[in-house]
PDB file of N, CA and C in Angstrom:
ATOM      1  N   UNK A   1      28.120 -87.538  -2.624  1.00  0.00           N
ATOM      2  CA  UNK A   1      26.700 -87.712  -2.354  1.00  0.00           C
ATOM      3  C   UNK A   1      26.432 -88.994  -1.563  1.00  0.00           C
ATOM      4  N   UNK A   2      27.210 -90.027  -1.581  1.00  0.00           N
ATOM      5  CA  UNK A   2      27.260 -91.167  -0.614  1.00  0.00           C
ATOM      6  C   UNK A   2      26.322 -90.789   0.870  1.00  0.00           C
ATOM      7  N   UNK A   3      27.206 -90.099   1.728  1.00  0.00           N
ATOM      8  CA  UNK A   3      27.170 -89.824   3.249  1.00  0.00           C
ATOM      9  C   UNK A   3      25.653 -89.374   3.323  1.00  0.00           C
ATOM     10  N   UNK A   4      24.677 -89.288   1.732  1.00  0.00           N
ATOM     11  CA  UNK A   4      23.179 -88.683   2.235  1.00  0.00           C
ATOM     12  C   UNK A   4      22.258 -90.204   2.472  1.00  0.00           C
ATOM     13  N   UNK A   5      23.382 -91.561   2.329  1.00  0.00           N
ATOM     14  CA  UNK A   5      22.958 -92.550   2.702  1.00  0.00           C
ATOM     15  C   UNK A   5      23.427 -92.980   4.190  1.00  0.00           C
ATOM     16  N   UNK A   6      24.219 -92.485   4.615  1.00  0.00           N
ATOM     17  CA  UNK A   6      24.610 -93.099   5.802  1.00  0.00           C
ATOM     18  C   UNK A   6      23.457 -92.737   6.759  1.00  0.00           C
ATOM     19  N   UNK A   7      23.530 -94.234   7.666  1.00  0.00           N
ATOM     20  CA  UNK A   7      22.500 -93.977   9.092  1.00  0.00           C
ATOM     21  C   UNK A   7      22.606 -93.788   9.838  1.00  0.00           C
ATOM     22  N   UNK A   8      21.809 -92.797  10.614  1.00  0.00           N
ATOM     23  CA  UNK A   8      22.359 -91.882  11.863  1.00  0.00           C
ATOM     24  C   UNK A   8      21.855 -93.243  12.699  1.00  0.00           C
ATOM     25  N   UNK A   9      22.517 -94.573  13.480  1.00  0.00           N
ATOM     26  CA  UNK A   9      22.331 -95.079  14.322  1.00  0.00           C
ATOM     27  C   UNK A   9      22.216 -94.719  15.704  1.00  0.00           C
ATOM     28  N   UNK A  10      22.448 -93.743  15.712  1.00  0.00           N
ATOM     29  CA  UNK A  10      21.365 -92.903  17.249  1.00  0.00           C
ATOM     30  C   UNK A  10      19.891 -92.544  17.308  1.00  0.00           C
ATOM     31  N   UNK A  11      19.526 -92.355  15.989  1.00  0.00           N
ATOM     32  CA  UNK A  11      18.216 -91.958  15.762  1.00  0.00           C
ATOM     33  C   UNK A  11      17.313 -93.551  16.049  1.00  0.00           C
ATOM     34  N   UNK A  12      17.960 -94.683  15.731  1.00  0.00           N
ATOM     35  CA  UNK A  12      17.553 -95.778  15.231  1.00  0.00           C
ATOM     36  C   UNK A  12      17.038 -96.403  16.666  1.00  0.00           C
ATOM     37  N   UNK A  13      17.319 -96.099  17.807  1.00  0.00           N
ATOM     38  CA  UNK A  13      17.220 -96.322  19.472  1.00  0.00           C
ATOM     39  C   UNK A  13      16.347 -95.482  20.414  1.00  0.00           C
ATOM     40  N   UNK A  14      15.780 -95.563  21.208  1.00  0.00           N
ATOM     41  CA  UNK A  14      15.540 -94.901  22.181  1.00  0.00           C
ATOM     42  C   UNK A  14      17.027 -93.929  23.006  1.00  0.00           C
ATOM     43  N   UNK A  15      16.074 -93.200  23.576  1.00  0.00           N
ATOM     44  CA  UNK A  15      17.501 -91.841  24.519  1.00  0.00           C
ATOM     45  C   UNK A  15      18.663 -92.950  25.272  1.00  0.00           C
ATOM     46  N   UNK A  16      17.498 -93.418  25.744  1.00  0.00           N
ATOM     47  CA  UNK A  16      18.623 -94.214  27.293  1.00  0.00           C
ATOM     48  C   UNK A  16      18.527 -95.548  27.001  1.00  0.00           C
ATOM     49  N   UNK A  17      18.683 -96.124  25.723  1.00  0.00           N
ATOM     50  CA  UNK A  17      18.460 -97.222  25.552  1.00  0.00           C
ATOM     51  C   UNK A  17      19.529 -97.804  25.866  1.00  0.00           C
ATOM     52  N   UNK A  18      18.976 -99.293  26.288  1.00  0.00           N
ATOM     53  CA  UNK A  18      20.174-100.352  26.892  1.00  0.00           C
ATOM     54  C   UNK A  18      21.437-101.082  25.925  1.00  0.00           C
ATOM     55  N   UNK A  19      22.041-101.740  26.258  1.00  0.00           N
ATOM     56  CA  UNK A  19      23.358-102.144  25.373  1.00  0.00           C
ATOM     57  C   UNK A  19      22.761-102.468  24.374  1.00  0.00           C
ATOM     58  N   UNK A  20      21.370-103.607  24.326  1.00  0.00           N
ATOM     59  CA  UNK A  20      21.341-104.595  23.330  1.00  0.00           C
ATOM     60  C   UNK A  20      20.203-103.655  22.307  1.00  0.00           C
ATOM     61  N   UNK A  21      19.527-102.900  22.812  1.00  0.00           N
ATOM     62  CA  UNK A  21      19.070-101.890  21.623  1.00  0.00           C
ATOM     63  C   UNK A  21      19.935-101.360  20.984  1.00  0.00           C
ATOM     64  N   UNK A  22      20.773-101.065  21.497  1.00  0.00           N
ATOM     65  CA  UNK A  22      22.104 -99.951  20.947  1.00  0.00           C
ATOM     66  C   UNK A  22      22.505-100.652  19.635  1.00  0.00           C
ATOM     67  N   UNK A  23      22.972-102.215  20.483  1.00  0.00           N
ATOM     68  CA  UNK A  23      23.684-103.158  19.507  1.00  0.00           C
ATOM     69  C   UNK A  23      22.972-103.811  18.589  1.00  0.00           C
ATOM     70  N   UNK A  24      21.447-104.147  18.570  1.00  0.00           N
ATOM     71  CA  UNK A  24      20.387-104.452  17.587  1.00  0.00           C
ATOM     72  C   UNK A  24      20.903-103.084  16.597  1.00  0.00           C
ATOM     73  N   UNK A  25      20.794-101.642  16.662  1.00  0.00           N
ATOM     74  CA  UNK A  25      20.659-100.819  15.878  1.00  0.00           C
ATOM     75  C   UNK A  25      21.417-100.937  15.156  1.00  0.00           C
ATOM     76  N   UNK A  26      22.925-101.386  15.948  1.00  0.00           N
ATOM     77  CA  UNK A  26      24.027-100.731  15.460  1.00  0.00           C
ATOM     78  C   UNK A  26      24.166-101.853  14.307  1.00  0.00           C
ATOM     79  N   UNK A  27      23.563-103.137  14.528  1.00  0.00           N
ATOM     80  CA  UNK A  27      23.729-104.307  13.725  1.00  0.00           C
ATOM     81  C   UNK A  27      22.861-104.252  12.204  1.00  0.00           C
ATOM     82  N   UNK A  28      21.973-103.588  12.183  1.00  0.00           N
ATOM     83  CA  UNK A  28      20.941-103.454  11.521  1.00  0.00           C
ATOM     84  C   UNK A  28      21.232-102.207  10.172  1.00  0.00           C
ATOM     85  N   UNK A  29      21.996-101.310  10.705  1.00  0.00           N
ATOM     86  CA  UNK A  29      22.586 -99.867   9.841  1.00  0.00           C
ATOM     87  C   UNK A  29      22.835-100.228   8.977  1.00  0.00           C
ATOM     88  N   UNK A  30      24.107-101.142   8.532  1.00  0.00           N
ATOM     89  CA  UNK A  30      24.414-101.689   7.278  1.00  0.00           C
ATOM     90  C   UNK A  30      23.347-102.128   5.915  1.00  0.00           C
ATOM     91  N   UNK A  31      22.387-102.698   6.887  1.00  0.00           N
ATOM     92  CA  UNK A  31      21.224-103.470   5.772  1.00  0.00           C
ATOM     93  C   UNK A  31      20.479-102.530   5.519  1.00  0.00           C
ATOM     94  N   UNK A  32      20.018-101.333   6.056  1.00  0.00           N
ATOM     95  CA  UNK A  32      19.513 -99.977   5.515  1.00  0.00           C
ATOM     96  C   UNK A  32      19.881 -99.319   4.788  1.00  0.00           C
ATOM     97  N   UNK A  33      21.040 -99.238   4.724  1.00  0.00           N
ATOM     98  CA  UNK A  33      21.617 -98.694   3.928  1.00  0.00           C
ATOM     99  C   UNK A  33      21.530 -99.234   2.683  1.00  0.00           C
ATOM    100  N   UNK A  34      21.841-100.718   2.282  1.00  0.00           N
ATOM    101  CA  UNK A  34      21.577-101.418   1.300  1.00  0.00           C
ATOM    102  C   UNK A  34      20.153-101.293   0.743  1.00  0.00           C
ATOM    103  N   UNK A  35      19.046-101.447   1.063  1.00  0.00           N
ATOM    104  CA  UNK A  35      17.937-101.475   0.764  1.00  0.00           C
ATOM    105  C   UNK A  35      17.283-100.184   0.667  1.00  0.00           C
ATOM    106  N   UNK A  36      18.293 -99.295   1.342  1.00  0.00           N
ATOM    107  CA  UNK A  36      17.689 -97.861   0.345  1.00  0.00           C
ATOM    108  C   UNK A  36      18.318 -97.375  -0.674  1.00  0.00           C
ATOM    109  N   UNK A  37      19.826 -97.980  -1.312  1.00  0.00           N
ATOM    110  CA  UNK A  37      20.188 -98.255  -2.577  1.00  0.00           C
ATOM    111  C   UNK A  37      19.019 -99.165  -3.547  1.00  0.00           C
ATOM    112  N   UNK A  38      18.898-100.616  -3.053  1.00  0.00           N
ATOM    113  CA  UNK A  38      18.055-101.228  -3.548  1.00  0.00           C
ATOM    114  C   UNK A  38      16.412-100.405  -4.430  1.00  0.00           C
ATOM    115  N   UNK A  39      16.376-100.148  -2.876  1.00  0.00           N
ATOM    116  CA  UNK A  39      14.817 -99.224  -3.345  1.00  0.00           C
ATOM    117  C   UNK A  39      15.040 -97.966  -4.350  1.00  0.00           C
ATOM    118  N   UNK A  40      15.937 -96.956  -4.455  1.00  0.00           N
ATOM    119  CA  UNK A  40      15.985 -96.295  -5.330  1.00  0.00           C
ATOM    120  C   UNK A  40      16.370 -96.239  -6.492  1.00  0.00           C
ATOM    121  N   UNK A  41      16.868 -97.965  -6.532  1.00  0.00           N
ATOM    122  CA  UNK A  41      17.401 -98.342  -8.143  1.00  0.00           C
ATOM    123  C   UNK A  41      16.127 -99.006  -8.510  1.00  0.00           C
ATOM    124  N   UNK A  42      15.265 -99.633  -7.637  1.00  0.00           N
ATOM    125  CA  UNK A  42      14.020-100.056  -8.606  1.00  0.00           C
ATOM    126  C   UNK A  42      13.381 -99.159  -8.913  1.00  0.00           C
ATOM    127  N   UNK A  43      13.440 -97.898  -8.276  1.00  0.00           N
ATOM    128  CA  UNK A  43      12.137 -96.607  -8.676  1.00  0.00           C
ATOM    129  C   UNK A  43      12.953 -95.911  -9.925  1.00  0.00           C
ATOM    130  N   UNK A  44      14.415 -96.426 -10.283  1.00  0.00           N
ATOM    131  CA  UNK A  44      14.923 -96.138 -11.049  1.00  0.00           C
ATOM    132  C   UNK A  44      14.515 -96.785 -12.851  1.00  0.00           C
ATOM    133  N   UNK A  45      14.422 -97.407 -12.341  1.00  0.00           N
ATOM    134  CA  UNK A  45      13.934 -98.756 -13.692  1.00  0.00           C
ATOM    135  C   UNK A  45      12.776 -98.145 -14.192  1.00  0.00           C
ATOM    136  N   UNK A  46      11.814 -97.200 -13.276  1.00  0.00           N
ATOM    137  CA  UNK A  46      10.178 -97.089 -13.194  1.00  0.00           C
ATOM    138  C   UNK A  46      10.335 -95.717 -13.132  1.00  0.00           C
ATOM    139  N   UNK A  47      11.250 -94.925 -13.758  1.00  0.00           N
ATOM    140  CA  UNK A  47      11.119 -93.101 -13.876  1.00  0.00           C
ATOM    141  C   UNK A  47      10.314 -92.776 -14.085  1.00  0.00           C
ATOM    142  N   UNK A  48       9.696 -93.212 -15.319  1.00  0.00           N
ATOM    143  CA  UNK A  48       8.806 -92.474 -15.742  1.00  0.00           C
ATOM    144  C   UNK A  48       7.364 -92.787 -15.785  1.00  0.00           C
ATOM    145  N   UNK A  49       7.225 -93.698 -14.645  1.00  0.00           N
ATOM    146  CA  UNK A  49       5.970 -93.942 -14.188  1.00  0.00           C
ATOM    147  C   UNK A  49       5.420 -94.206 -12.698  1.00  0.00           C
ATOM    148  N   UNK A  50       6.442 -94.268 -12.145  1.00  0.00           N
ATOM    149  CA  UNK A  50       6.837 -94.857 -10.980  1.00  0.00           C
ATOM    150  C   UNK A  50       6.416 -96.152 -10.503  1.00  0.00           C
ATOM    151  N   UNK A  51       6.326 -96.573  -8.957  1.00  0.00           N
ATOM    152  CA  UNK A  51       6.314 -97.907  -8.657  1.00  0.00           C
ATOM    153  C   UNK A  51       5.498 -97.301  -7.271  1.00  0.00           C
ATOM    154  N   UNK A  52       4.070 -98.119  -6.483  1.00  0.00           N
ATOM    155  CA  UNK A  52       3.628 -98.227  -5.165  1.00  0.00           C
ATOM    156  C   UNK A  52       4.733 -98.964  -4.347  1.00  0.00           C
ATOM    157  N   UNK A  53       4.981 -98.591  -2.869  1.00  0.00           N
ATOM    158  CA  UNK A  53       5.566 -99.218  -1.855  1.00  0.00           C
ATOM    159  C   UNK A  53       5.067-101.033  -1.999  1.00  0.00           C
ATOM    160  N   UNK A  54       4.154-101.208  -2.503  1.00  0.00           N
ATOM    161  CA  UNK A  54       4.006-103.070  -2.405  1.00  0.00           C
ATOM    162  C   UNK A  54       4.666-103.480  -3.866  1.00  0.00           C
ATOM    163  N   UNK A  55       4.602-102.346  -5.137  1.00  0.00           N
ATOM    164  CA  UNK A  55       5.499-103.060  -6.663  1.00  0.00           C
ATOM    165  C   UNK A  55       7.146-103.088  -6.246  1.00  0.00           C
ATOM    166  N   UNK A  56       7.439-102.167  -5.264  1.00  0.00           N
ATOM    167  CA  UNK A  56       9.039-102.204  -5.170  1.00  0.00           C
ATOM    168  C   UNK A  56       9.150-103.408  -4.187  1.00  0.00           C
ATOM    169  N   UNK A  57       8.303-103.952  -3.741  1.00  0.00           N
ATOM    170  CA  UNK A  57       8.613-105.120  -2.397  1.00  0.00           C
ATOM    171  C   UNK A  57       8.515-106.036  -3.323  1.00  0.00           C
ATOM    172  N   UNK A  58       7.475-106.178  -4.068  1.00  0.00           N
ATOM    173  CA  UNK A  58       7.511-107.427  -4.816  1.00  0.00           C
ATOM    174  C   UNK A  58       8.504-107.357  -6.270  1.00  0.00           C
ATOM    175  N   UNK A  59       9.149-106.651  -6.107  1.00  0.00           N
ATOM    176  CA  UNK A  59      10.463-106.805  -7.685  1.00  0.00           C
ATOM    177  C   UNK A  59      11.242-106.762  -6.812  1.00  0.00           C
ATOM    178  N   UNK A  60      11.775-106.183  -5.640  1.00  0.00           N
ATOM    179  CA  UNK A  60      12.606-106.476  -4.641  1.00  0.00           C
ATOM    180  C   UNK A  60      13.031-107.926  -3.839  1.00  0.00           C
ATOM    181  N   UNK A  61      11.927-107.872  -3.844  1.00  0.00           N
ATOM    182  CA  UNK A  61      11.693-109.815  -2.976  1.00  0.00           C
ATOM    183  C   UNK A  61      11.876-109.222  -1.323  1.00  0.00           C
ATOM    184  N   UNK A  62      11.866-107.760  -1.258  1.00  0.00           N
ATOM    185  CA  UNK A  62      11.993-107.456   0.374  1.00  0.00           C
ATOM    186  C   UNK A  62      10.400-107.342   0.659  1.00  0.00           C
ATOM    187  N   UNK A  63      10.822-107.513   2.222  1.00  0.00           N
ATOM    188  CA  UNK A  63       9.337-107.318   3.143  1.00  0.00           C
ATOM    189  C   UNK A  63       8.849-106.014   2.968  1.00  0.00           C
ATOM    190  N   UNK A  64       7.696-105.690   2.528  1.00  0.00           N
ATOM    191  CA  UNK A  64       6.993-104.599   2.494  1.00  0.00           C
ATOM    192  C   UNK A  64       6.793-103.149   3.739  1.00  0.00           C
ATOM    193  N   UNK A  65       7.150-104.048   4.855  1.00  0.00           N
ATOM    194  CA  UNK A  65       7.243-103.017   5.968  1.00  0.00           C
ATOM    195  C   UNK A  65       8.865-102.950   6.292  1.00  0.00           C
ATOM    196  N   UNK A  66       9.729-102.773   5.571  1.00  0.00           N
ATOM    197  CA  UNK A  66      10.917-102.676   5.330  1.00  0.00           C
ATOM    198  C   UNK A  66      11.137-101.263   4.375  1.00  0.00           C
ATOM    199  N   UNK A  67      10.324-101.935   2.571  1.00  0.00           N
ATOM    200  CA  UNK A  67      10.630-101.030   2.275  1.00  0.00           C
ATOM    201  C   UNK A  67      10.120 -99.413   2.087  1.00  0.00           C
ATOM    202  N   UNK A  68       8.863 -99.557   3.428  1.00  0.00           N
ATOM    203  CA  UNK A  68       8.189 -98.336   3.310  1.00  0.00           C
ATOM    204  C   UNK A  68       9.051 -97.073   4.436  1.00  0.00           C
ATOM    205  N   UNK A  69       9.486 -97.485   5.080  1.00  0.00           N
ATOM    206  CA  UNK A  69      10.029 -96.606   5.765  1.00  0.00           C
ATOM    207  C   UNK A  69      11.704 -96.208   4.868  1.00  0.00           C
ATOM    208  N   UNK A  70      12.279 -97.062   4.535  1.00  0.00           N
ATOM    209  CA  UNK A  70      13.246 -96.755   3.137  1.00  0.00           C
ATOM    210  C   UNK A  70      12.907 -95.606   2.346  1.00  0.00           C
ATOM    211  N   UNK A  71      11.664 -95.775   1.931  1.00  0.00           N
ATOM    212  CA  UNK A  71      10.695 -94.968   0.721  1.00  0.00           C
ATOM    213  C   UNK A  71      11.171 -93.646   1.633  1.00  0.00           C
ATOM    214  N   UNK A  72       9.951 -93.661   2.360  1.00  0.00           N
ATOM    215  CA  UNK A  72       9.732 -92.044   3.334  1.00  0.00           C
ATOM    216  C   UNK A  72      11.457 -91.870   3.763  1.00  0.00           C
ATOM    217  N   UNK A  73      12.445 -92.531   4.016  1.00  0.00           N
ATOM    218  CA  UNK A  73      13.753 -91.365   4.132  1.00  0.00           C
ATOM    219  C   UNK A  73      14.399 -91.222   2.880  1.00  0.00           C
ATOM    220  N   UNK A  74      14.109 -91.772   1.806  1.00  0.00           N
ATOM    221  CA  UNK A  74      14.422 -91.335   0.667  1.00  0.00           C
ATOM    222  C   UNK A  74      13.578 -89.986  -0.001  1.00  0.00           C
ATOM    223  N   UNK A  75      12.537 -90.071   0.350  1.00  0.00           N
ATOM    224  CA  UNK A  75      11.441 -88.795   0.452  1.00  0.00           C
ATOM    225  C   UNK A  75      12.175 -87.704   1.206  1.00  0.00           C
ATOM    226  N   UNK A  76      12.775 -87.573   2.736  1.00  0.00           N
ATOM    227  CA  UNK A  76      13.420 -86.887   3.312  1.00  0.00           C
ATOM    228  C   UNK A  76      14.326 -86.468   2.629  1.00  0.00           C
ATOM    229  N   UNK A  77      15.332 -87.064   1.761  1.00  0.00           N
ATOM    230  CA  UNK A  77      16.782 -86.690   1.356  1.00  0.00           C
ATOM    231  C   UNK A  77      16.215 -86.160   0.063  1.00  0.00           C
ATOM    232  N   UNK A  78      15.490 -86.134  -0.707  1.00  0.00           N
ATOM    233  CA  UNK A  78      14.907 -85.515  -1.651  1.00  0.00           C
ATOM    234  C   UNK A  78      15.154 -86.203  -3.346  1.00  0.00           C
ATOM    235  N   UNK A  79      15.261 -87.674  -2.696  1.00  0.00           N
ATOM    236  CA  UNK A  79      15.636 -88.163  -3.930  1.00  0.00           C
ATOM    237  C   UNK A  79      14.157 -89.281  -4.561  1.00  0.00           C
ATOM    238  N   UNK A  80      13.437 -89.167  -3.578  1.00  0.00           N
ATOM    239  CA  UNK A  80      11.735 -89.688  -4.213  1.00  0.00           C
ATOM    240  C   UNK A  80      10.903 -88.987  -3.774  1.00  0.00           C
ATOM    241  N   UNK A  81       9.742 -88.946  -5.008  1.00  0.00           N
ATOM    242  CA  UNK A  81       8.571 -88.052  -4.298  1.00  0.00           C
ATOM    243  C   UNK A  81       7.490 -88.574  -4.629  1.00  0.00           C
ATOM    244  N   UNK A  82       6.453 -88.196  -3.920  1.00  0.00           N
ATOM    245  CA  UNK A  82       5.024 -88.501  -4.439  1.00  0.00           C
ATOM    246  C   UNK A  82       5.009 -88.244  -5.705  1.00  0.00           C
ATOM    247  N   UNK A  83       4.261 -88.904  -7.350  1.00  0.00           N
ATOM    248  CA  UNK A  83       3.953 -88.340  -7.865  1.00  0.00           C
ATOM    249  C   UNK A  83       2.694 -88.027  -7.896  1.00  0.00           C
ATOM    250  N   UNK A  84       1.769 -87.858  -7.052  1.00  0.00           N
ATOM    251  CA  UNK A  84       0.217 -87.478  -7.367  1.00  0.00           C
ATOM    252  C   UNK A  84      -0.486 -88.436  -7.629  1.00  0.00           C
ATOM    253  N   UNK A  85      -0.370 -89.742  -8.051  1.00  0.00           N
ATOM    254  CA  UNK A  85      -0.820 -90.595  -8.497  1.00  0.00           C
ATOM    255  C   UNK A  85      -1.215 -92.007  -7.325  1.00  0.00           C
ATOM    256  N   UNK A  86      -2.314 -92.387  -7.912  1.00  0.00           N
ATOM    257  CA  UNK A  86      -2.525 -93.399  -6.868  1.00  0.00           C
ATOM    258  C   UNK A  86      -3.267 -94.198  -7.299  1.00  0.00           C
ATOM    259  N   UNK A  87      -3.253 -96.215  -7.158  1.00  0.00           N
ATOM    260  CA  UNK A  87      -3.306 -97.086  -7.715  1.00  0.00           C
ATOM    261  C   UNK A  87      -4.118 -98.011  -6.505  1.00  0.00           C
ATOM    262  N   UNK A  88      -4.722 -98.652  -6.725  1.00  0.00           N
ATOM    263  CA  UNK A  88      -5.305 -99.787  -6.118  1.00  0.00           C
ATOM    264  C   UNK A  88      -3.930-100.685  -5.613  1.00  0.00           C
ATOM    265  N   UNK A  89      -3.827-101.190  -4.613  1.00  0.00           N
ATOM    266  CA  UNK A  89      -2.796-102.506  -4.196  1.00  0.00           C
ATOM    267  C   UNK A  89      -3.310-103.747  -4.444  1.00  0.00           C
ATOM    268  N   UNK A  90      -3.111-104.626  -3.595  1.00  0.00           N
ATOM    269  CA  UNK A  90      -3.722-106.230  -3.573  1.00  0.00           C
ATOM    270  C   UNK A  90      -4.631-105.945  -2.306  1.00  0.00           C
ATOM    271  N   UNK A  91      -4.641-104.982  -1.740  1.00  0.00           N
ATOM    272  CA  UNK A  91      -5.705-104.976  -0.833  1.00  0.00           C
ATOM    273  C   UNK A  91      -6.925-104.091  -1.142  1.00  0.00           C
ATOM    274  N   UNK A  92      -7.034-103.693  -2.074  1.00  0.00           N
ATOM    275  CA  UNK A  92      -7.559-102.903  -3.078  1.00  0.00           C
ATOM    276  C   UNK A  92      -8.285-101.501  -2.424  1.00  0.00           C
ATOM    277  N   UNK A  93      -6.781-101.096  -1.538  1.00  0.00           N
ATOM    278  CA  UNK A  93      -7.179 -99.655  -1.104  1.00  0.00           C
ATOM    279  C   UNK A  93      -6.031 -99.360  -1.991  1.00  0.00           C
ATOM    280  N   UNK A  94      -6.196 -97.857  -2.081  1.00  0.00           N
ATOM    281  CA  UNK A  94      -5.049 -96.797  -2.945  1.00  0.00           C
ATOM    282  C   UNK A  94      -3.689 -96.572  -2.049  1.00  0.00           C
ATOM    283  N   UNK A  95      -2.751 -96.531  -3.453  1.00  0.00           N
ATOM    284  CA  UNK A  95      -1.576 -96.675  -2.341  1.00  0.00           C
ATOM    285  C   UNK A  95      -0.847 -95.480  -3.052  1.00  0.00           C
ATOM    286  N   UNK A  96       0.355 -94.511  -2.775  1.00  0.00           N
ATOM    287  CA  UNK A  96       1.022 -93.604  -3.601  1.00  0.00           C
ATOM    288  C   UNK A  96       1.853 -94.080  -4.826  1.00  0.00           C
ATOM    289  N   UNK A  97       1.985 -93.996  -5.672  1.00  0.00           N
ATOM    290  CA  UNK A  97       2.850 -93.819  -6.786  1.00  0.00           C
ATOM    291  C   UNK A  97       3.871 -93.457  -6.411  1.00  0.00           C
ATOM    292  N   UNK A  98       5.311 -93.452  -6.120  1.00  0.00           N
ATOM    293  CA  UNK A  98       6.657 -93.300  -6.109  1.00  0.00           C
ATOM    294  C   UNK A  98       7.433 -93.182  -6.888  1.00  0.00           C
ATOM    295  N   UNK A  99       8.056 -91.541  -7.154  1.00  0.00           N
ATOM    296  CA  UNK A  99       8.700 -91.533  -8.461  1.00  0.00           C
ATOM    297  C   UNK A  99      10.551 -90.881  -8.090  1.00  0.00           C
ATOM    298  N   UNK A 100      10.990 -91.554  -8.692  1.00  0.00           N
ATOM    299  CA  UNK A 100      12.166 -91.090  -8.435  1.00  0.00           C
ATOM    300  C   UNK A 100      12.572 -89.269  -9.337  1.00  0.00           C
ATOM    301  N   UNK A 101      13.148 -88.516  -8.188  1.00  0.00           N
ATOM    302  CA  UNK A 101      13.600 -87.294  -8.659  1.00  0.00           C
ATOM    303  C   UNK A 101      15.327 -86.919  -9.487  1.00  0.00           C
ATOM    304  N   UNK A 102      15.225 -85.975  -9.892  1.00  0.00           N
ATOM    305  CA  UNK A 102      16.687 -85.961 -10.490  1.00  0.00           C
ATOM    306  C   UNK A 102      17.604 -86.132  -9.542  1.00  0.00           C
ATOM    307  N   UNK A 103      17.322 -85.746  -8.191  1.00  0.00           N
ATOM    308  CA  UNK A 103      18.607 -85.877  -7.528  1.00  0.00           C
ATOM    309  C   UNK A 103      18.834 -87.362  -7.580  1.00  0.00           C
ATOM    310  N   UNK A 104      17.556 -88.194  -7.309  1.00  0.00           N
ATOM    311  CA  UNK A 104      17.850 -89.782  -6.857  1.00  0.00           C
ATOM    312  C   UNK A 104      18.832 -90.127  -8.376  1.00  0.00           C
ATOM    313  N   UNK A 105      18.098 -89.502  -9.602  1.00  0.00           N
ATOM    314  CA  UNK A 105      18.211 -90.165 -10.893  1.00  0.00           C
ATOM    315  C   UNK A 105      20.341 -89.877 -10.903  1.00  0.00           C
ATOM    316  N   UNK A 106      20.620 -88.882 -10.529  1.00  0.00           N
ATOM    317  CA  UNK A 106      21.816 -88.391 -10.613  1.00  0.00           C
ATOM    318  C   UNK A 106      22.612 -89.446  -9.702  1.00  0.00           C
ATOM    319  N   UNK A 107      21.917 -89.497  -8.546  1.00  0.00           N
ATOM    320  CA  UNK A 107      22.721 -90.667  -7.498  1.00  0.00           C
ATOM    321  C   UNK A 107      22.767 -91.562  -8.168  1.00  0.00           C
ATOM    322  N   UNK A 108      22.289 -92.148  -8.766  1.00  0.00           N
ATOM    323  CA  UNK A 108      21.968 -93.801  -9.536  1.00  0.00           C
ATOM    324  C   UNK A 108      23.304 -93.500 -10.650  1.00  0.00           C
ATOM    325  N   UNK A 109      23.037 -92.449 -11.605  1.00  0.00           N
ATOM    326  CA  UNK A 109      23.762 -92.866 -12.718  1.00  0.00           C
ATOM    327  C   UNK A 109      25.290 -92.219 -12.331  1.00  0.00           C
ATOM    328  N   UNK A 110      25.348 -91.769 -11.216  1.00  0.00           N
ATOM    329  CA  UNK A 110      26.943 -91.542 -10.912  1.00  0.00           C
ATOM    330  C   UNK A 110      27.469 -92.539 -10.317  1.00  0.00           C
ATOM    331  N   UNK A 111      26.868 -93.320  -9.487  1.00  0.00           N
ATOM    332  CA  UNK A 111      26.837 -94.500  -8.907  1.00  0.00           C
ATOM    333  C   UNK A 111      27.340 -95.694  -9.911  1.00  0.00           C
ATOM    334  N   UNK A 112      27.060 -95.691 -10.888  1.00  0.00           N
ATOM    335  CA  UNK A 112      27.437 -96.818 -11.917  1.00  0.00           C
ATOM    336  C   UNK A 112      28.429 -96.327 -12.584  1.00  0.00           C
TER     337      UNK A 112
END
């Protein structure tokens, strides 16, 4: 189940992009990867209630526009989902609830 973390670093660039986009991307893959481990072990802690994209930044200590796009390809691979739920932020608009699914829950505890 690993390889449903790996990053397609082609996607991460433009078509005809130049060396140093290429090489920004290619530099950058590694730490995505990490921080969408990161992110699905804190929504892990929070099963059964979940966590908004700004509670996982701030128990994370990562930048918030980091870990929202994390969120949504973990949403893609089918290991977080909306739960229906929605909470005021610090900006006191509503933000989604994020709950981790069995598949994520299975990644986590095979993982350890």
């Amino acid at each position: 189940m690993q390889d449903l973390f790996d990053v397609q670093v082609n996607t991460m660039h433009h078509k005809n992009a130049v060396d140093t986009e290429v090489a920004a991307a290619e530099s950058i893959a590694p730490r995505v990867t990490g921080l969408r481990l990161a992110v699905l072990r804190e929504l892990y802690k929070a099963y059964r209630f979940g966590f908004t994209g700004e509670q996982v930044s701030n128990n994370t200590g990562e930048w918030l526009y980091s870990v929202k796009p994390r969120i949504t390809e973990l949403v893609r691979i089918g290991m977080v989902e909306d739960s229906g739920d929605r909470v005021k932020n610090s900006r006191n608009r509503n933000e989604v609830v994020w709950r981790i699914t069995d598949k994520g829950k299975e990644f986590i505890d095979d993982s350890n």
